[in-house]
Protein backbone atom coordinates (compact mmCIF):
# COMPACT_ATOMS: atom_id res chain seq x y z
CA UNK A 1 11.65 -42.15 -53.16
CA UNK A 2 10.53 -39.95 -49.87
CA UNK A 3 11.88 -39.19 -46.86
CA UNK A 4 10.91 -41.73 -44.24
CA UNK A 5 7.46 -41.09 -43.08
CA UNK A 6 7.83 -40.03 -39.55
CA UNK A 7 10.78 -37.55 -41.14
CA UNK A 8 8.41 -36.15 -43.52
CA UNK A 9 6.23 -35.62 -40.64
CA UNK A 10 8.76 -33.68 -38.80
CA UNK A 11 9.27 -31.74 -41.97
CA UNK A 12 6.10 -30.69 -42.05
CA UNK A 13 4.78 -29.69 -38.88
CA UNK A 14 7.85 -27.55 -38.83
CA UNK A 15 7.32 -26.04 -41.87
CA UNK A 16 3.93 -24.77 -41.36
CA UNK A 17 4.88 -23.27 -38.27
CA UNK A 18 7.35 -21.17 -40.41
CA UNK A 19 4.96 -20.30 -42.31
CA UNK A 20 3.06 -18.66 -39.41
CA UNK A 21 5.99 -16.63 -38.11
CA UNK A 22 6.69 -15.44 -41.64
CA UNK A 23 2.89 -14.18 -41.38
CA UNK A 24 3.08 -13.26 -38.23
CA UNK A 25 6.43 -11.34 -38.22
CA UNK A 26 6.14 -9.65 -42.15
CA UNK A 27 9.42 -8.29 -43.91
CA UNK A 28 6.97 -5.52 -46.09
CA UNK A 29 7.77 -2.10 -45.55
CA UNK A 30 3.68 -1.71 -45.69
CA UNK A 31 3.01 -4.07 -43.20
CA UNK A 32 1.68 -3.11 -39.99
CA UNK A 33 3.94 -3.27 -36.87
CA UNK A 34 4.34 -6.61 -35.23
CA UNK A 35 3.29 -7.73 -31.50
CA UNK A 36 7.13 -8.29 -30.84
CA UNK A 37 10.48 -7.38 -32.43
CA UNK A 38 10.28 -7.73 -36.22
CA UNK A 39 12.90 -7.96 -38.82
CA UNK A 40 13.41 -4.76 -40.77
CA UNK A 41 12.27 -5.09 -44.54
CA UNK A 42 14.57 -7.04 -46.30
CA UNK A 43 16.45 -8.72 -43.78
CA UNK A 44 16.48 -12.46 -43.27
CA UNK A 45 14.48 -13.25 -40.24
CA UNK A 46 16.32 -15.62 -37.53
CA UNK A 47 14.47 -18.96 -35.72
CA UNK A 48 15.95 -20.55 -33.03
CA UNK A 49 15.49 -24.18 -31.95
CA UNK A 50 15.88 -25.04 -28.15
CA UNK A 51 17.82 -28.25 -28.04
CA UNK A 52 18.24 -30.87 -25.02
CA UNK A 53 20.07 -33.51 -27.21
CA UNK A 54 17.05 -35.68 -26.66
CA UNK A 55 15.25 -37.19 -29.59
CA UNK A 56 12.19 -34.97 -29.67
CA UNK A 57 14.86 -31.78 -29.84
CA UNK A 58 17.47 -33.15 -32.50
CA UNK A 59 14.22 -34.26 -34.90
CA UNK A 60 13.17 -30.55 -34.48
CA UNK A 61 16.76 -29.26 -35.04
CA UNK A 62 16.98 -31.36 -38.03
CA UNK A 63 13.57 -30.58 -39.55
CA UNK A 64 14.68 -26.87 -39.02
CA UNK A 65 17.63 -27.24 -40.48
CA UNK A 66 15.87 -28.32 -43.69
CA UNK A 67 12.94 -26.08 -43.55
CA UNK A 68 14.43 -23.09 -43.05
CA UNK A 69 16.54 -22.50 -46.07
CA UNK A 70 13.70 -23.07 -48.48
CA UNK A 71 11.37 -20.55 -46.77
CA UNK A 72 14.00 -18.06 -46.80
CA UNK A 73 14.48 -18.14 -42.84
CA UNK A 74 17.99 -18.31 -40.70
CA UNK A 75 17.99 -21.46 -38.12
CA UNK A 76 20.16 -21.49 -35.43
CA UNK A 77 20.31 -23.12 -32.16
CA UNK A 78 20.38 -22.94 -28.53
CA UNK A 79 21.53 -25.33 -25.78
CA UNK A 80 21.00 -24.84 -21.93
CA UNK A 81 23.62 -26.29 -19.50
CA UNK A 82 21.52 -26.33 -16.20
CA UNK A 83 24.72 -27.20 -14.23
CA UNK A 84 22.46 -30.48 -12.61
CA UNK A 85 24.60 -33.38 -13.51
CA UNK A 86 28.55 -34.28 -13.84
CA UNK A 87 29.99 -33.38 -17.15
CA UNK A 88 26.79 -31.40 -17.83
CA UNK A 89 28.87 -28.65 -19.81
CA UNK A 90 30.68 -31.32 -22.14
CA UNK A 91 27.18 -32.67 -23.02
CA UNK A 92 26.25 -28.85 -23.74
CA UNK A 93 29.57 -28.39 -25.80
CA UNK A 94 28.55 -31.58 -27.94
CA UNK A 95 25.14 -31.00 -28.46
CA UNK A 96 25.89 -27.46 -29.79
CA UNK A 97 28.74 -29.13 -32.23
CA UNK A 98 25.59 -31.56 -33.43
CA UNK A 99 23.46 -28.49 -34.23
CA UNK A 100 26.45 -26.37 -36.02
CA UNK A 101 26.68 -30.17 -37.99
CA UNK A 102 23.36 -29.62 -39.43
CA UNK A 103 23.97 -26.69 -40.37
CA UNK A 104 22.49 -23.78 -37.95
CA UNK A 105 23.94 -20.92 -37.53
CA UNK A 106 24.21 -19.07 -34.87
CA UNK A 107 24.69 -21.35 -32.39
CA UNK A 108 24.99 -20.92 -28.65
CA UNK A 109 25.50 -23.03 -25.32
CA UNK A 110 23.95 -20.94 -22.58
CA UNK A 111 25.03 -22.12 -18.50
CA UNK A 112 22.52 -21.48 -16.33
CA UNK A 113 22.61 -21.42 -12.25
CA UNK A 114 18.88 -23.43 -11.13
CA UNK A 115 17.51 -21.55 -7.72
CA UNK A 116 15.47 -23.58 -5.60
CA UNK A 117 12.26 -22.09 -5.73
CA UNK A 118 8.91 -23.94 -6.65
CA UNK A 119 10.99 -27.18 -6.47
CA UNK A 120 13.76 -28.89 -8.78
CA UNK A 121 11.29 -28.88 -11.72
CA UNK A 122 9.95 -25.54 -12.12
CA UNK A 123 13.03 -24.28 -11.14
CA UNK A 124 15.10 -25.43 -13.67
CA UNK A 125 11.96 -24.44 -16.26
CA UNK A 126 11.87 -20.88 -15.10
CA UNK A 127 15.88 -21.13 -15.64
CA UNK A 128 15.58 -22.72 -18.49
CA UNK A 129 13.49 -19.53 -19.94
CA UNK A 130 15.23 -16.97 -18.61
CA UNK A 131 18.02 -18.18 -21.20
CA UNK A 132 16.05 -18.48 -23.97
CA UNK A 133 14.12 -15.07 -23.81
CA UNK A 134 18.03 -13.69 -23.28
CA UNK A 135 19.66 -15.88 -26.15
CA UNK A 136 16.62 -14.39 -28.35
CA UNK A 137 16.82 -10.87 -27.56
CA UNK A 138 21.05 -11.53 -28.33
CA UNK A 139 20.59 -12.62 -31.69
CA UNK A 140 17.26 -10.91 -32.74
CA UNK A 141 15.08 -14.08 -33.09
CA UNK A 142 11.78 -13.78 -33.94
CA UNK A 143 10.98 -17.16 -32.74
CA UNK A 144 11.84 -20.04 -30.74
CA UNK A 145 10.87 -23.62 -31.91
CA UNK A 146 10.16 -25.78 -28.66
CA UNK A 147 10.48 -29.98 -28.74
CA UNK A 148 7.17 -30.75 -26.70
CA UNK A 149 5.08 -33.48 -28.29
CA UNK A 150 1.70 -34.42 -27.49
CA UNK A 151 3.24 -37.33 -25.27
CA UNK A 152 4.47 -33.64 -22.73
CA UNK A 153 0.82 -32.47 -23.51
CA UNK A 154 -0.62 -35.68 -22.04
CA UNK A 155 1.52 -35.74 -19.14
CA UNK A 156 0.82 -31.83 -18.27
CA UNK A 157 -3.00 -32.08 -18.43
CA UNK A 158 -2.64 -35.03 -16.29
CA UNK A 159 -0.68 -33.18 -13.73
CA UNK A 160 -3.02 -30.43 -13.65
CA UNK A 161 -5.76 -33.15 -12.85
CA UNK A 162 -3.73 -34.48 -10.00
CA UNK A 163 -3.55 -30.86 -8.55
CA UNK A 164 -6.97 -30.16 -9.03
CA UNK A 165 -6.10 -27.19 -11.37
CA UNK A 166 -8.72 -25.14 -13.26
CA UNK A 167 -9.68 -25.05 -16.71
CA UNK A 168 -6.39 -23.16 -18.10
CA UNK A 169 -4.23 -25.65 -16.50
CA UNK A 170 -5.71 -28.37 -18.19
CA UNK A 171 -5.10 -26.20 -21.30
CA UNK A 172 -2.00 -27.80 -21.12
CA UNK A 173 0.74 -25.72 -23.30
CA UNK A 174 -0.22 -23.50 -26.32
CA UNK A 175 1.45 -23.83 -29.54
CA UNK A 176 2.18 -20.23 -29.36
CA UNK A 177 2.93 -18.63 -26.31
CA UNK A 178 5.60 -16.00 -24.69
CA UNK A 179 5.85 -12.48 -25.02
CA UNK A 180 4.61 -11.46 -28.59
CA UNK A 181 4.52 -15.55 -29.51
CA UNK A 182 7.84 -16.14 -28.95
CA UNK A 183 7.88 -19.60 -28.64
CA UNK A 184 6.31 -21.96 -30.97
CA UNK A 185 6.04 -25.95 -30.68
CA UNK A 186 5.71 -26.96 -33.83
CA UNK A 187 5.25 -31.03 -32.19
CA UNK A 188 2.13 -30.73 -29.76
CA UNK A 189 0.44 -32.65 -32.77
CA UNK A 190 2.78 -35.75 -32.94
CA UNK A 191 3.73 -38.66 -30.38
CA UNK A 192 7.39 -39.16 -28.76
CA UNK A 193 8.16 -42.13 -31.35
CA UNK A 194 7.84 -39.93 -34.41
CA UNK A 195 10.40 -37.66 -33.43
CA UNK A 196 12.89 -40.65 -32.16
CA UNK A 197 11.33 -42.82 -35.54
CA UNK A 198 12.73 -39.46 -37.40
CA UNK A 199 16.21 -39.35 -36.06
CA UNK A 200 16.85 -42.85 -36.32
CA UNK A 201 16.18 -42.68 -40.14
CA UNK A 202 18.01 -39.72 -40.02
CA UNK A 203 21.15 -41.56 -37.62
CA UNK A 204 20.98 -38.53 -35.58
CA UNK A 205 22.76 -39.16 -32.26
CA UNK A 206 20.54 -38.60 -29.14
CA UNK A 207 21.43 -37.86 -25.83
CA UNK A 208 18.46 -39.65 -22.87
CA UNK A 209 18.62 -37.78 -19.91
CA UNK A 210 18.81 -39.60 -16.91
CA UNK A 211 16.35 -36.95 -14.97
CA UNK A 212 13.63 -38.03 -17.33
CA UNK A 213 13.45 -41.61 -15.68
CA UNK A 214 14.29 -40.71 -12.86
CA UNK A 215 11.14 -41.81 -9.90
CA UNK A 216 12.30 -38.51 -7.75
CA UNK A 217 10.44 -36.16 -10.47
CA UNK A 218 6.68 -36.22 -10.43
CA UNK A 219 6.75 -35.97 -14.91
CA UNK A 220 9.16 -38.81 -14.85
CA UNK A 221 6.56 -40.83 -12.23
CA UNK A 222 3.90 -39.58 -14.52
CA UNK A 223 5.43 -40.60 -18.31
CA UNK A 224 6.50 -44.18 -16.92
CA UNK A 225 4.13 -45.32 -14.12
CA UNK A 226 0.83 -43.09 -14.30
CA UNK A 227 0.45 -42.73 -18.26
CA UNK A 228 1.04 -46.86 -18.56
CA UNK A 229 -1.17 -47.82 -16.02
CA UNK A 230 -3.64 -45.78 -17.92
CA UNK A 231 -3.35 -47.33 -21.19
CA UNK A 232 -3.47 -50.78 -19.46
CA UNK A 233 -6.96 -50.19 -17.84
CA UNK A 234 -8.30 -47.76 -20.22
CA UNK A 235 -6.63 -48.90 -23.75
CA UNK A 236 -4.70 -47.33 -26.30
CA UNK A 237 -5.71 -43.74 -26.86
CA UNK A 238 -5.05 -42.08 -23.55
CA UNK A 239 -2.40 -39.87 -24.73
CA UNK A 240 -4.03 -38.81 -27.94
CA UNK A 241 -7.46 -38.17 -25.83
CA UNK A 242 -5.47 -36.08 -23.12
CA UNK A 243 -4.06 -34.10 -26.00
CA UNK A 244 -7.78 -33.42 -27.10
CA UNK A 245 -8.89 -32.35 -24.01
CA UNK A 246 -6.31 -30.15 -23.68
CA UNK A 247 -7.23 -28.28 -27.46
CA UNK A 248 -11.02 -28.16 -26.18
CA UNK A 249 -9.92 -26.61 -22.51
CA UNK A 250 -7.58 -23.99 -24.19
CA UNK A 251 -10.93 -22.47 -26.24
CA UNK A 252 -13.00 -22.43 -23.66
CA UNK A 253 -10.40 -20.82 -21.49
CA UNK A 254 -9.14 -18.06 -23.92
CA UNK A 255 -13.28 -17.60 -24.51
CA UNK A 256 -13.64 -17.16 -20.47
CA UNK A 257 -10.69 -15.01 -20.34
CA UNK A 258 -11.58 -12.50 -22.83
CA UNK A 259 -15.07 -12.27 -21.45
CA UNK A 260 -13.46 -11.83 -17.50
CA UNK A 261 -11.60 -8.98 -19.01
CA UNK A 262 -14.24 -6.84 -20.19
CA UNK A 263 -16.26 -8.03 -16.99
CA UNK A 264 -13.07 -6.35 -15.05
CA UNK A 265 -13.80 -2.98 -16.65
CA UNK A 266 -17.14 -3.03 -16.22
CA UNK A 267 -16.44 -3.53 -12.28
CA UNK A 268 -13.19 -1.64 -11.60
CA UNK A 269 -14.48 1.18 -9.61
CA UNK A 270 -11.00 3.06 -8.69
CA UNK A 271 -10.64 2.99 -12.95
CA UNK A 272 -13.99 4.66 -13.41
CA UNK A 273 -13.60 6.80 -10.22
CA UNK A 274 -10.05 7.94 -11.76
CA UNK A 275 -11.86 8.37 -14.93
CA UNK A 276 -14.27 10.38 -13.60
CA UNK A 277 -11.46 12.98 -11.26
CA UNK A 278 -9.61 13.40 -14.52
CA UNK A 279 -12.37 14.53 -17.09
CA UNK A 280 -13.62 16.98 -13.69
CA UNK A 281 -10.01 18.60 -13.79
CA UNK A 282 -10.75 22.21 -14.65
CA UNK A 283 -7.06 22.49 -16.56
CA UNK A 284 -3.30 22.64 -14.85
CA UNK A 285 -2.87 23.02 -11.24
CA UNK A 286 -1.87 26.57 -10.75
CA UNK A 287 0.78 27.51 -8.62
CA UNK A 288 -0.08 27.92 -4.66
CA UNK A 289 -3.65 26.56 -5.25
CA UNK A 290 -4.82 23.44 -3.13
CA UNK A 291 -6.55 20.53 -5.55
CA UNK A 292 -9.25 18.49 -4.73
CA UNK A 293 -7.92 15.29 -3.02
CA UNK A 294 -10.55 13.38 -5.64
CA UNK A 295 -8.71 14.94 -8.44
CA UNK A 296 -4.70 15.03 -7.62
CA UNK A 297 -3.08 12.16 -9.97
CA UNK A 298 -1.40 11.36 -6.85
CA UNK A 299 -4.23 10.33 -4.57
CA UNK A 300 -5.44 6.83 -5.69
CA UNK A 301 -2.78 4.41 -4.13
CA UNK A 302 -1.04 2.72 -7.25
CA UNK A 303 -1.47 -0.67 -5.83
CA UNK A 304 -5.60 -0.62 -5.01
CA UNK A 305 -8.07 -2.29 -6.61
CA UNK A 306 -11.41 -1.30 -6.23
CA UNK A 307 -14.60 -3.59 -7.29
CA UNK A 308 -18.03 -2.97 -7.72
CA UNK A 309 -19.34 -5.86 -5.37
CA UNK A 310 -22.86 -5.73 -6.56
CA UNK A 311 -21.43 -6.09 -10.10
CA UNK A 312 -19.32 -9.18 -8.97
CA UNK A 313 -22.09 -10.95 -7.94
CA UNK A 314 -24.02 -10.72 -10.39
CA UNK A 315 -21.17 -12.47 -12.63
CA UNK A 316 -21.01 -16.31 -13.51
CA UNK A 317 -18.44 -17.71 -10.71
CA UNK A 318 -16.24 -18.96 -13.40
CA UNK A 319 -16.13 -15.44 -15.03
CA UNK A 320 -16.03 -13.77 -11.59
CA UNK A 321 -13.10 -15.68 -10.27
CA UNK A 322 -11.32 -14.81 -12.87
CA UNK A 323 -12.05 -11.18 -12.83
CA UNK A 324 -10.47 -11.41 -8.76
CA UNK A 325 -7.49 -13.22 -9.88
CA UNK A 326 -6.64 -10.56 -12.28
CA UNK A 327 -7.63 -8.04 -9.64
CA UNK A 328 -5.44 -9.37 -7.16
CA UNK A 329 -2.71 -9.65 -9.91
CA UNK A 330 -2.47 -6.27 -10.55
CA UNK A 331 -2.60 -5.32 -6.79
CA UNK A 332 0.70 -7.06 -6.87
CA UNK A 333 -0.19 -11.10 -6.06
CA UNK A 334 2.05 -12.85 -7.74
CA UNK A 335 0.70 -14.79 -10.31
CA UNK A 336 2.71 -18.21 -9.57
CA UNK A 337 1.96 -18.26 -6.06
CA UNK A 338 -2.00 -17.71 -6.01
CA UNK A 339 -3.81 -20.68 -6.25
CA UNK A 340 -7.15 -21.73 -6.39
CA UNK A 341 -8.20 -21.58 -2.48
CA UNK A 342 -6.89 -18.27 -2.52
CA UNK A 343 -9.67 -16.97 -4.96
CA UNK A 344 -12.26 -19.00 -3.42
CA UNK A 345 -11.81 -16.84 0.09
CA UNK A 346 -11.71 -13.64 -1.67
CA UNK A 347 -14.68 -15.20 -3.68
CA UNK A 348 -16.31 -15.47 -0.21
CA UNK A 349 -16.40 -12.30 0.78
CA UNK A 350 -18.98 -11.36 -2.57
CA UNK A 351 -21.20 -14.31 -2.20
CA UNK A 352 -21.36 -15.62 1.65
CA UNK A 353 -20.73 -11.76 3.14
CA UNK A 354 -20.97 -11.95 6.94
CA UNK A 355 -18.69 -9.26 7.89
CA UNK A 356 -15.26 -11.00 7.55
CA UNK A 357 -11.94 -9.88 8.44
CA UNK A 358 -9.65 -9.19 6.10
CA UNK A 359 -7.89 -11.56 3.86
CA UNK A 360 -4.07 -11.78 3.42
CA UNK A 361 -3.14 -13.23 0.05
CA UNK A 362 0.93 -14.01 -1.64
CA UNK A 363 3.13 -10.92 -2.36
CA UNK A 364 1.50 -9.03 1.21
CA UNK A 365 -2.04 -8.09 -0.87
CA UNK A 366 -5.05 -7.48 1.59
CA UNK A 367 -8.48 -8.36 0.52
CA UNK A 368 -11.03 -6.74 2.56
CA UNK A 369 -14.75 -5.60 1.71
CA UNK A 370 -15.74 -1.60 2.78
CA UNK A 371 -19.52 -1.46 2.25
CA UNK A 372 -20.08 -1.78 -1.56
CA UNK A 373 -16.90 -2.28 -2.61
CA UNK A 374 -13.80 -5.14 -2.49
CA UNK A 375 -10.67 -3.06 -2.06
CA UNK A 376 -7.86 -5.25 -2.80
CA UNK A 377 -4.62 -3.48 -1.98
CA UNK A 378 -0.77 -4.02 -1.23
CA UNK A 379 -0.14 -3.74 2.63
C-alpha cells in the first residue's frame, strides 16, 4: 500500500523541483557555468528547507527528507528565530531538533534582530531573508525550498488588489526566484490542508503561530476574514482562481519586462552618447594633453539617466512605465520605495509636457525634462 495521498503529493511536488536544481545546477565537468554558485563535479550538491514549525514547513521538511537521498542530493535545514514572541528561541531550538529527527543534515537555528522599516510584516520578511541568503552562502546551498502554498499565493494577489498594485504584483510569488534561483517553492501548486493532511499521516508535530491569526496583521485579516467572505459570496474556487490569475499575470509580466528592457536601450541616450565618446577616442590620453570633455570616462555623472523623450512617447504606457521605473532605478530610486504615483508624474512629464518643474522621487533622484531629453539624476 501507498503513502497517504496528500503525502504522496508532498513527495512529489518536491521531487520535481529537485529535479530542476539538479538541471539547473549540473555536477559535469562539461557543463556550462551556472547562474549562481554550483557544486564542483562530483560533489554532492546541498538543499536547504526553510522551516517555521508550521504545517506547510514540516510537510516540506519531511518530503525533503525523503526526496533527497534518492536523487542523490544533501537536505538540511534552516530555522529563523525573529526574536517577536516569549520563548521564541526554545521554539527555534525544537524545531531544529524536529528537522535533525528526520534526518537533515546540516542543520541551523539562525536569530535574527526585525528593524522597523516598511512595518512589522515586511520587516520581519526582509529579516527573514537576510538569514537565509547568509545560512546559504555558509553551507554552499544551491537551493532553498520555501513552504508557500497556493492558499499564500491567493492571499498575496489579493493584497496586491487591495493596494492597487500593477501587473507584477499580482504575479504573486514565482516558483523560482532570488539571486541565480535561489529559492524554490516547490507548494505554490497545492492548498494549506495538503501539507497539514501530510503531516498528520505522517504524526509530524506542528507548531501554529499565534501571529498568523492574529487581526493586527493585514495577511492574517486577509486568510481569515477577506478570503472567507469571498468563498461565501462567490463559492468555492476563490483560492484556486487567485492562484490562476497569478500564473497568467507572471507571463504577461516577464513578456512586458523583457520587451521594456530592450525598449530602455533603444532610449538611453547618455549609453549611446558614452558609446559614441568612446569609439571617437583617438587611443590613450597622453601625458600633459587636455581631452575632450565629451570623451573623458570621467565626465558623464555615474548616477544620470538620460532618455530619448521622443522615443518614450512613442512607447505603449505599460512598456514605457516600465522603461522609467528601471531608469529611475538605476539613478539610484530605491526599488521598494517607488510606487506607482511616482511613475505616473515622471510619466507626465513625456505625455502632458507643459514645462514642469522638476520632480523629486525616493533615494533624493530628480526627474526633470531639458528640451528632448528626461534626465533623471541623483541630487
Amino acid at each position: 500500500m501507498g503513502p497517504h495521498p496528500a503525502v504522496a503529493a508532498i513527495r512529489l511536488a518536491v521531487r520535481r523541483v529537485l529535479h530542476d536544481v539538479l538541471v539547473d545546477f549540473p555536477t559535469s565537468p562539461t557543463s556550462q557555468p551556472a547562474p549562481a554558485p554550483a557544486f564542483a563535479a562530483g560533489a554532492v550538491p546541498l538543499v536547504l528547507v526553510a522551516c517555521s514549525g508550521g504545517a506547510d514547513s514540516m510537510a516540506l521538511a519531511s518530503a525533503l527528507a525523503f526526496e533527497a537521498p534518492k536523487l542523490g542530493v544533501r537536505a538540511g535545514g534552516v530555522t529563523v528565530d525573529h526574536g517577536l514572541q516569549t520563548g521564541s528561541d526554545v521554539r527555534a531550538a525544537e524545531v531544529a531538533e524536529r528537522l535533525r529527527l528526520l534526518g537533515l543534515e546540516p542543520v541551523e537555528s539562525v536569530a535574527v534582530s526585525v528593524g522597523r522599516e516598511g512595518g512589522p510584516e515586511a520587516a520581519a520578511r526582509d529579516a527573514r531573508y537576510a538569514a537565509l541568503d547568509a545560512a546559504a552562502e555558509r553551507h554552499g546551498a544551491v537551493a532553498v525550498l520555501l513552504g508557500h502554498t497556493r492558499d499564500d499565493q491567493a492571499e498575496t494577489v489579493l493584497l496586491g488588489l487591495a493596494r492597487g498594485s500593477g501587473i507584477r504584483s499580482l504575479s504573486g510569488m514565482a516558483q523560482v526566484s532570488g539571486a541565480g534561483g535561489r529559492y524554490r517553492r516547490p507548494f505554490l501548486r497545492l492548498d494549506r490542508q495538503t501539507a497539514r493532511r501530510a503531516c498528520l499521516a505522517q504524526s509530524l508535530p506542528v507548531w501554529d503561530d499565534p501571529h498568523n491569526v492574529d487581526p493586527a496583521y493585514t495577511r492574517s485579516r486577509v486568510r481569515h476574514e477577506a478570503l472567507p467572505v469571498l468563498e461565501k459570496a462567490l463559492g468555492k474556487g476563490v483560492v484556486e482562481a487567485l492562484a490562476r490569475t497569478a500564473q497568467l499575470s507572471r507571463d504577461d509580466a516577464d513578456a512586458l519586462d523583457a520587451w521594456a528592457a530592450r525598449a530602455e536601450a533603444e532610449v538611453r541616450t547618455d549609453v549611446r552618447a558614452a558609446v559614441r565618446a568612446e569609439a571617437a577616442r583617438p587611443g590613450p590620453a597622453q601625458p600633459g594633453v587636455a581631452q575632450p570633455a565629451a570623451a573623458r570616462p570621467d565626465a558623464a555623472e555615474p548616477d544620470a539617466v538620460e532618455l530619448d523623450a521622443v522615443g518614450l512617447h512613442a512607447l505603449p504606457p505599460a512598456v514605457r512605465r516600465r522603461v522609467l521605473r528601471r531608469a529611475a532605478i538605476a539613478a539610484g530610486a530605491p526599488a521598494g520605495s517607488l510606487f506607482a504615483r511616482h511613475i505616473e508624474e515622471v510619466d507626465r512629464l513625456i505625455t502632458g509636457w507643459r514645462g514642469q518643474r522638476a520632480l523629486n522621487l525616493p533615494g533624493r533622484v530628480e526627474v526633470r525634462r531639458e528640451g528632448g531629453r528626461l534626465v533623471i539624476r541623483q541630487g
